[in-house]
PDB file of N, CA and C in Angstrom:
ATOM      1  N   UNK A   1     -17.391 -11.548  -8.607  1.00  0.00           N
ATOM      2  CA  UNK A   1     -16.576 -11.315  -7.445  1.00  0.00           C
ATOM      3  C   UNK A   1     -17.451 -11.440  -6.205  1.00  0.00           C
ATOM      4  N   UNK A   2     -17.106 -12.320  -5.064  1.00  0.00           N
ATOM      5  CA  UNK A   2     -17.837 -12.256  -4.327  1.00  0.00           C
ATOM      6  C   UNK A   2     -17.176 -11.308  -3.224  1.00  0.00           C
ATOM      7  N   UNK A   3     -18.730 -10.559  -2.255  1.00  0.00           N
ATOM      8  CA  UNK A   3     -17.959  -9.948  -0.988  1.00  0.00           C
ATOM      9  C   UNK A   3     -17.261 -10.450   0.190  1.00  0.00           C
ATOM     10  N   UNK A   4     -16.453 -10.027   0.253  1.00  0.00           N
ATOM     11  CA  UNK A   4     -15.815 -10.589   1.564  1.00  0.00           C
ATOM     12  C   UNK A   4     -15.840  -9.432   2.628  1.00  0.00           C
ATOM     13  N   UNK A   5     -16.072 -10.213   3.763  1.00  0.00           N
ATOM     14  CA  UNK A   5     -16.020  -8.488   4.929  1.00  0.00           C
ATOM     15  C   UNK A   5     -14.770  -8.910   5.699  1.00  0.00           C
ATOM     16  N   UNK A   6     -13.521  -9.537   5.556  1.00  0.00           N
ATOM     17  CA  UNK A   6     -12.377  -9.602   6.344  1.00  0.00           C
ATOM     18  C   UNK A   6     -11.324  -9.607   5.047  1.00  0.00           C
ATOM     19  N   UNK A   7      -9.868  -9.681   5.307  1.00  0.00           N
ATOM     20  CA  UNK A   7      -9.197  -9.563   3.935  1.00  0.00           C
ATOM     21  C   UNK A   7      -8.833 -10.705   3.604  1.00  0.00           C
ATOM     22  N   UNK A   8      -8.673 -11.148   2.283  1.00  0.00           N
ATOM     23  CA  UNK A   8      -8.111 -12.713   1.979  1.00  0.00           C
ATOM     24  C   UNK A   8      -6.581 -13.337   2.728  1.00  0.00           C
ATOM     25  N   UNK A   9      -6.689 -14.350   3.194  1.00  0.00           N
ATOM     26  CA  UNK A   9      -5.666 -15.244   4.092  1.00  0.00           C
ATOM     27  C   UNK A   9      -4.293 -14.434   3.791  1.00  0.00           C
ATOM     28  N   UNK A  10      -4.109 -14.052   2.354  1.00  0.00           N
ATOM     29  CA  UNK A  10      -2.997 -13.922   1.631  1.00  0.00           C
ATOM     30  C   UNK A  10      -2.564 -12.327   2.127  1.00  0.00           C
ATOM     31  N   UNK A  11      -3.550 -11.803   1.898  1.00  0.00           N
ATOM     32  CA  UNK A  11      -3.234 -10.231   2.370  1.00  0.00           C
ATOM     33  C   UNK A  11      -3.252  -9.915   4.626  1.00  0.00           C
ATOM     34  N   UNK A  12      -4.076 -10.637   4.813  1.00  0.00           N
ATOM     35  CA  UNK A  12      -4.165 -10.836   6.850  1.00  0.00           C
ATOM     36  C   UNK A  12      -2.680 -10.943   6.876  1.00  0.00           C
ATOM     37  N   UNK A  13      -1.790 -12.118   5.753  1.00  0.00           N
ATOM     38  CA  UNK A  13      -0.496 -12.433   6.179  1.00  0.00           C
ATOM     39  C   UNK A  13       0.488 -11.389   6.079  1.00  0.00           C
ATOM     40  N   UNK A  14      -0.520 -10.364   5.472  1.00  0.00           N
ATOM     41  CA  UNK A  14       1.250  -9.086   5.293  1.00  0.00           C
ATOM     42  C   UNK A  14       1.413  -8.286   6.681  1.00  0.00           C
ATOM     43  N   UNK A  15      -0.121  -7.869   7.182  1.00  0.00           N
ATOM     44  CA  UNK A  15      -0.449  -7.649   8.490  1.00  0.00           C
ATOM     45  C   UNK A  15      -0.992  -6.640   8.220  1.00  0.00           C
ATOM     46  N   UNK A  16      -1.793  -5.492   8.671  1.00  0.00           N
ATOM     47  CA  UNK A  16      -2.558  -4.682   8.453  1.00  0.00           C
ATOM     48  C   UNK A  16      -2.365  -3.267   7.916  1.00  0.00           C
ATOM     49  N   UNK A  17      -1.168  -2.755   8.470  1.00  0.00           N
ATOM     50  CA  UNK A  17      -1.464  -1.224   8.092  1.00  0.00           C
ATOM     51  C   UNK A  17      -0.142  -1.265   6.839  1.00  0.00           C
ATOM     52  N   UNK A  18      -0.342  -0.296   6.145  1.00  0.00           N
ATOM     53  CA  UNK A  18       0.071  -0.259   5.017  1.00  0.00           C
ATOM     54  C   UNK A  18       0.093   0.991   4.501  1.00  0.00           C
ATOM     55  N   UNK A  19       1.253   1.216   3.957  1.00  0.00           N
ATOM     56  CA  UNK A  19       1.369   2.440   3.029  1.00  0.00           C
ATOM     57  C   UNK A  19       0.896   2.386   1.533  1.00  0.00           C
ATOM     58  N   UNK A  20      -0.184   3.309   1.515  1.00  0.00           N
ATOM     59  CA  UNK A  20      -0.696   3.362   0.247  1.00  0.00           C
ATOM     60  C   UNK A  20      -0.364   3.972  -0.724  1.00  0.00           C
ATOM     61  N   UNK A  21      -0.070   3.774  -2.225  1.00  0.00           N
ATOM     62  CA  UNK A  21       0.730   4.226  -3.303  1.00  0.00           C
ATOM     63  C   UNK A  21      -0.697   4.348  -3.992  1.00  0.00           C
ATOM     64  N   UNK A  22      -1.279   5.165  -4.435  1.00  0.00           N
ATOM     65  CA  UNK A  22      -2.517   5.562  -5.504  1.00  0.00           C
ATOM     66  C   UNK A  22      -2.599   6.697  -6.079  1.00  0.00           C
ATOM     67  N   UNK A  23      -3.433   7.139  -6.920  1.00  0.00           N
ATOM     68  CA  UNK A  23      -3.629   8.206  -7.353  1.00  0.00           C
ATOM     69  C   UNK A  23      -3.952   9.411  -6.389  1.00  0.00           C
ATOM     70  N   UNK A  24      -4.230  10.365  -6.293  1.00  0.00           N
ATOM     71  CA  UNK A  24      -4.478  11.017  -5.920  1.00  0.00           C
ATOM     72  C   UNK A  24      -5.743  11.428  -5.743  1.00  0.00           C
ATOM     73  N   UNK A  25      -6.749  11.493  -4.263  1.00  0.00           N
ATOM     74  CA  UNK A  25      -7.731  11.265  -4.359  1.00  0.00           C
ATOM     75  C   UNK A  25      -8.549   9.577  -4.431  1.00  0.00           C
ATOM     76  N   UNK A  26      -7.933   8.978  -4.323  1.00  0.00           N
ATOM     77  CA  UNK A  26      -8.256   7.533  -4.785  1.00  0.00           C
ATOM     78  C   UNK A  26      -8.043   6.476  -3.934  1.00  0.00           C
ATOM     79  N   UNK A  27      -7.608   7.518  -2.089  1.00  0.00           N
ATOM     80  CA  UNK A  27      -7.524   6.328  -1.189  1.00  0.00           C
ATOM     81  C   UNK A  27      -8.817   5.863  -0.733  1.00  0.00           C
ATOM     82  N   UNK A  28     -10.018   6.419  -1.162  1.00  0.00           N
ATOM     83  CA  UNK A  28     -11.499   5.668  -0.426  1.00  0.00           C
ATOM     84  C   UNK A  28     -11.642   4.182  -1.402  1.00  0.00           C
ATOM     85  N   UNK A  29     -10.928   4.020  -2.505  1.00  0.00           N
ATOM     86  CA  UNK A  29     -10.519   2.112  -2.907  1.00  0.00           C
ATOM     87  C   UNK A  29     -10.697   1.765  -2.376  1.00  0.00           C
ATOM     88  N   UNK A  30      -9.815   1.854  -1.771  1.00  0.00           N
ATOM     89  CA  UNK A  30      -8.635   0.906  -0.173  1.00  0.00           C
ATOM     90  C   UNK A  30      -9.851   0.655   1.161  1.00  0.00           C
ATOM     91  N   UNK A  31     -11.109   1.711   1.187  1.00  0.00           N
ATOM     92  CA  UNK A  31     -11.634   1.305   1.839  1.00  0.00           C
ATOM     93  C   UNK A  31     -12.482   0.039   2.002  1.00  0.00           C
ATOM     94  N   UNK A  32     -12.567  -0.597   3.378  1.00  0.00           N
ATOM     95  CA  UNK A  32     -13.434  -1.801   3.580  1.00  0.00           C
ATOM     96  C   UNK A  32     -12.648  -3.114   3.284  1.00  0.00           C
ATOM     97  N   UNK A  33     -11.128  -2.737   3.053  1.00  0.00           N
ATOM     98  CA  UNK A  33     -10.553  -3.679   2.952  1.00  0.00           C
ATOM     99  C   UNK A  33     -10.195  -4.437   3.297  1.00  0.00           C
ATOM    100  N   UNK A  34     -10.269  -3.616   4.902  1.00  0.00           N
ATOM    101  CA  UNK A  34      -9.681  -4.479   6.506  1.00  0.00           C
ATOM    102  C   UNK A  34      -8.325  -3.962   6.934  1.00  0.00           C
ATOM    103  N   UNK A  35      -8.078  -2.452   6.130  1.00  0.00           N
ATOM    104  CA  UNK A  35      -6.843  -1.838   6.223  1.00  0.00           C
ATOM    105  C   UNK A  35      -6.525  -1.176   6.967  1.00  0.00           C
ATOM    106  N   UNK A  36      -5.479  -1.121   7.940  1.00  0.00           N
ATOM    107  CA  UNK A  36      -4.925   0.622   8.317  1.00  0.00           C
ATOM    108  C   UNK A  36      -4.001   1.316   7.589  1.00  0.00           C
ATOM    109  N   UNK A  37      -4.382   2.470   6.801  1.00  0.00           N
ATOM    110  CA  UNK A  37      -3.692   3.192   5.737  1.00  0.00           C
ATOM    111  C   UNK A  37      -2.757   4.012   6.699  1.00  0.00           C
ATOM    112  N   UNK A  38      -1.559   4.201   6.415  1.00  0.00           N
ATOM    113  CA  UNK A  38      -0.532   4.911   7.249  1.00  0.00           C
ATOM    114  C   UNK A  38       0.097   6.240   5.930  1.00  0.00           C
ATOM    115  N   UNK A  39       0.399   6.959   6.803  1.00  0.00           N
ATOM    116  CA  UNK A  39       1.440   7.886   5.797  1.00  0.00           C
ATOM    117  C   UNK A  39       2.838   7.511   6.379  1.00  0.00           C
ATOM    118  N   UNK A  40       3.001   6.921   7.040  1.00  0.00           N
ATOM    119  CA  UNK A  40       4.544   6.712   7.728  1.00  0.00           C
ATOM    120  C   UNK A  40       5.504   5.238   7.322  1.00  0.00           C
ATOM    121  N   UNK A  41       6.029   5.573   6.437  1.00  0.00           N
ATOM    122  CA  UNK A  41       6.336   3.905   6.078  1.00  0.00           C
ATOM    123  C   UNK A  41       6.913   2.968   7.190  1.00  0.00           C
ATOM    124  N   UNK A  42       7.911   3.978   7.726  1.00  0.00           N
ATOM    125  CA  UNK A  42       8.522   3.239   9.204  1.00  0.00           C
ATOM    126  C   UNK A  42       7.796   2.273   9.783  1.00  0.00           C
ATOM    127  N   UNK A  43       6.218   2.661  10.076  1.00  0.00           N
ATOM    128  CA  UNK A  43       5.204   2.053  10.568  1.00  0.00           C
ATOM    129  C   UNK A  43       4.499   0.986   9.796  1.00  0.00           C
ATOM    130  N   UNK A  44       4.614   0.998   8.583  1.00  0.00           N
ATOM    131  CA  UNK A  44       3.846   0.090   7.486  1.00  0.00           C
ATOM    132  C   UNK A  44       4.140  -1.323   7.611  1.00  0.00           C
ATOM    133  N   UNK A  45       3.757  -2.403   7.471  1.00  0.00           N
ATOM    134  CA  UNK A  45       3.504  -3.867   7.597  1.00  0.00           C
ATOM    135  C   UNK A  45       4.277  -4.224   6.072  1.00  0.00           C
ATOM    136  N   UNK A  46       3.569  -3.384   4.940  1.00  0.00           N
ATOM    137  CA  UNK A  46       3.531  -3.507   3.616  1.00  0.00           C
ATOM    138  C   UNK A  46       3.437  -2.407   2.711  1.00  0.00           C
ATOM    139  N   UNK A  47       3.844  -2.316   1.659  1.00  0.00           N
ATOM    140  CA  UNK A  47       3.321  -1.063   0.307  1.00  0.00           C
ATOM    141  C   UNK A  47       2.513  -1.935  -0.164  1.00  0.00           C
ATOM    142  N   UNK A  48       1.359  -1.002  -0.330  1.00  0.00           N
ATOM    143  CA  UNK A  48       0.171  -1.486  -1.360  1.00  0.00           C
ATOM    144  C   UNK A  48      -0.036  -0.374  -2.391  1.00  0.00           C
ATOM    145  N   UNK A  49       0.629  -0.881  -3.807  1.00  0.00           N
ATOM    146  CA  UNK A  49       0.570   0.286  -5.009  1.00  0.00           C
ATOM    147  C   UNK A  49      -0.853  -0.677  -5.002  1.00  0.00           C
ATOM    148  N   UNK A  50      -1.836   0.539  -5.391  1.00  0.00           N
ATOM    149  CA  UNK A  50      -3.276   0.288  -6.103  1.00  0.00           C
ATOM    150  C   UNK A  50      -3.435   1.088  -7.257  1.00  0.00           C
ATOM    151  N   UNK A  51      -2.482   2.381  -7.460  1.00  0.00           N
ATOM    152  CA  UNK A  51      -2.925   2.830  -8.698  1.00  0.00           C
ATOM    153  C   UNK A  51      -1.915   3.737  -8.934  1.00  0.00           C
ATOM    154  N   UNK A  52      -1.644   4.192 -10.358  1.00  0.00           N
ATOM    155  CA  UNK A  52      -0.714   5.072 -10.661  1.00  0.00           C
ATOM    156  C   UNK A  52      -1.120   5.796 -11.760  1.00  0.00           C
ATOM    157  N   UNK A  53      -0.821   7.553 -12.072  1.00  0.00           N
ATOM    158  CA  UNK A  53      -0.899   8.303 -12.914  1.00  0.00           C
ATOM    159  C   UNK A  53       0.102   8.366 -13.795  1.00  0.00           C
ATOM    160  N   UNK A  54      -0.044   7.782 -14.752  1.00  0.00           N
ATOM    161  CA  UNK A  54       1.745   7.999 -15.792  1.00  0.00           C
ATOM    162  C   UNK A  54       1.635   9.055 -15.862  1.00  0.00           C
ATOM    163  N   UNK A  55       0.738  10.065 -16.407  1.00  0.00           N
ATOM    164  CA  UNK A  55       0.678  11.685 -16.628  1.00  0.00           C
ATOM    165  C   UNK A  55       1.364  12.504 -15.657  1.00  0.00           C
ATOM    166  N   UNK A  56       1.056  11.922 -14.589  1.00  0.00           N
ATOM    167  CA  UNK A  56       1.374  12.720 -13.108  1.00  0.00           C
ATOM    168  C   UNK A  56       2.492  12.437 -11.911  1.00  0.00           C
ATOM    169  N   UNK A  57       2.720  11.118 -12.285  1.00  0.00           N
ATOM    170  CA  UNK A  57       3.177  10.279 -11.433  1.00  0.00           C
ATOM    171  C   UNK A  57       3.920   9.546 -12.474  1.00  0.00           C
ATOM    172  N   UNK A  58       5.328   8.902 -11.239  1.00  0.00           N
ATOM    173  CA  UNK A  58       6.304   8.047 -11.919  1.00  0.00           C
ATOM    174  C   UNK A  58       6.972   7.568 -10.996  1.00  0.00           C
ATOM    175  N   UNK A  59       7.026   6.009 -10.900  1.00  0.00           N
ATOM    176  CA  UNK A  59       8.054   5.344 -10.410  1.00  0.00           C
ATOM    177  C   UNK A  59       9.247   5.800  -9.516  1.00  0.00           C
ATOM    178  N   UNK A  60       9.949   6.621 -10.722  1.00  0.00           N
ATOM    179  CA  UNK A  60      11.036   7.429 -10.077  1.00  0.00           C
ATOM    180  C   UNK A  60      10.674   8.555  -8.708  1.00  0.00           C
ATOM    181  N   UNK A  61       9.574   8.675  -8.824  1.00  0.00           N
ATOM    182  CA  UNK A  61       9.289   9.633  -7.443  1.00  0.00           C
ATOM    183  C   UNK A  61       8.939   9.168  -6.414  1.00  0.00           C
ATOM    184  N   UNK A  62       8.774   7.574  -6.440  1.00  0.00           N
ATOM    185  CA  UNK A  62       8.187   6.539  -5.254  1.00  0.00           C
ATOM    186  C   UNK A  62       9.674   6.025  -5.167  1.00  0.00           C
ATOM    187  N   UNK A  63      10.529   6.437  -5.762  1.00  0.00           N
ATOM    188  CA  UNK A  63      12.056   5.448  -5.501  1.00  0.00           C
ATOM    189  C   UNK A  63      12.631   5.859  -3.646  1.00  0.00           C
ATOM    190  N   UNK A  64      12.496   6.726  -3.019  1.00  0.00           N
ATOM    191  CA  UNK A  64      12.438   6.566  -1.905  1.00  0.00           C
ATOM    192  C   UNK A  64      11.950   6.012  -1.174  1.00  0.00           C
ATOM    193  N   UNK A  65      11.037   5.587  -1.203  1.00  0.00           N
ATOM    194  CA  UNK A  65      10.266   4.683  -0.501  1.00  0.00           C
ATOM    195  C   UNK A  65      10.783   3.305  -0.868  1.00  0.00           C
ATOM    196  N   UNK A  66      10.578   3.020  -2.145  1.00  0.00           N
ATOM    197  CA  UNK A  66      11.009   1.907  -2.591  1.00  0.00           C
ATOM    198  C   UNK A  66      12.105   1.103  -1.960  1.00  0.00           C
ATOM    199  N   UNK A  67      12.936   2.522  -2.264  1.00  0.00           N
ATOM    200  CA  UNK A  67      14.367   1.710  -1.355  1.00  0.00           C
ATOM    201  C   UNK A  67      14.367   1.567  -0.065  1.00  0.00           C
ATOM    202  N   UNK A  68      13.997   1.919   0.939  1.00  0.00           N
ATOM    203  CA  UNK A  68      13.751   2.163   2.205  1.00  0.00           C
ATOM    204  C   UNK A  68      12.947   0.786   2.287  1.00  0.00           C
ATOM    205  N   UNK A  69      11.868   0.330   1.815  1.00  0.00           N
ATOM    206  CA  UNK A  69      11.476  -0.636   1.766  1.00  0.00           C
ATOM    207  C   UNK A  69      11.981  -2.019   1.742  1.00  0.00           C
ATOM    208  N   UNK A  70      12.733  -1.946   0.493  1.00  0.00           N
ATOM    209  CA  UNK A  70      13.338  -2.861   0.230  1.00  0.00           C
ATOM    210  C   UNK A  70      14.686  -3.563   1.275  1.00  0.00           C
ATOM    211  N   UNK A  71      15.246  -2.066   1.846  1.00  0.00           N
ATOM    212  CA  UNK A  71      16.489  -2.333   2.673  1.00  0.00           C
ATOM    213  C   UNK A  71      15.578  -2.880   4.293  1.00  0.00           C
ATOM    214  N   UNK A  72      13.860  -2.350   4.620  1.00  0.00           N
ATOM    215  CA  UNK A  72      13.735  -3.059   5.669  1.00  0.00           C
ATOM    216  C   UNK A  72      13.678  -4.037   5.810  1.00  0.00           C
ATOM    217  N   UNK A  73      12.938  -4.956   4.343  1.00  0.00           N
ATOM    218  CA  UNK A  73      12.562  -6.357   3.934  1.00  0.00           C
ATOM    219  C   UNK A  73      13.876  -7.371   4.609  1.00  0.00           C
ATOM    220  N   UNK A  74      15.033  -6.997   4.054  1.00  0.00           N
ATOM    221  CA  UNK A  74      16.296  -7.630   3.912  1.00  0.00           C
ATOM    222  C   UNK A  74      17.177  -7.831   5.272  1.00  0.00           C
ATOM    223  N   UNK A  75      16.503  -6.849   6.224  1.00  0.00           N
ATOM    224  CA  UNK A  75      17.473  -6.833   7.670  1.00  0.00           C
ATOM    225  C   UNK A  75      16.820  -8.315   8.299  1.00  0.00           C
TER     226      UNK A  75
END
């Protein structure tokens, strides 16, 4: 893997700040990515799931967001 210090063409295109979906404890990943991590989806560019706890975590508890998401995509 090589380093990159800006984000790939593909990800610049979603636009920068982003709501992060991870484990808990597990947003310093995300660092150096070229990200602004938001807690506010309203504000988000994009969802970036990076990680999930089946033990702890489930789908069904991100379904708010999800949908909210999905209905901004579509306007």
């Amino acid at each position: 893997m090589r380093w990159r210090s800006a984000p790939s063409r593909r990800i610049a295109n979603l636009g920068r700040r982003c709501l992060l979906l991870a484990r808990p404890g597990e947003e310093h990943l995300a660092e150096g990515l070229g990200l602004t991590l938001g807690t506010h989806r309203e504000r988000a560019d994009f969802l970036f799931v990076m990680s999930m706890d089946s033990d702890r975590q489930s789908v069904s508890g991100w379904r708010p967001v999800l949908v909210e998401a999905l209905h901004a995509a579509c306007r």
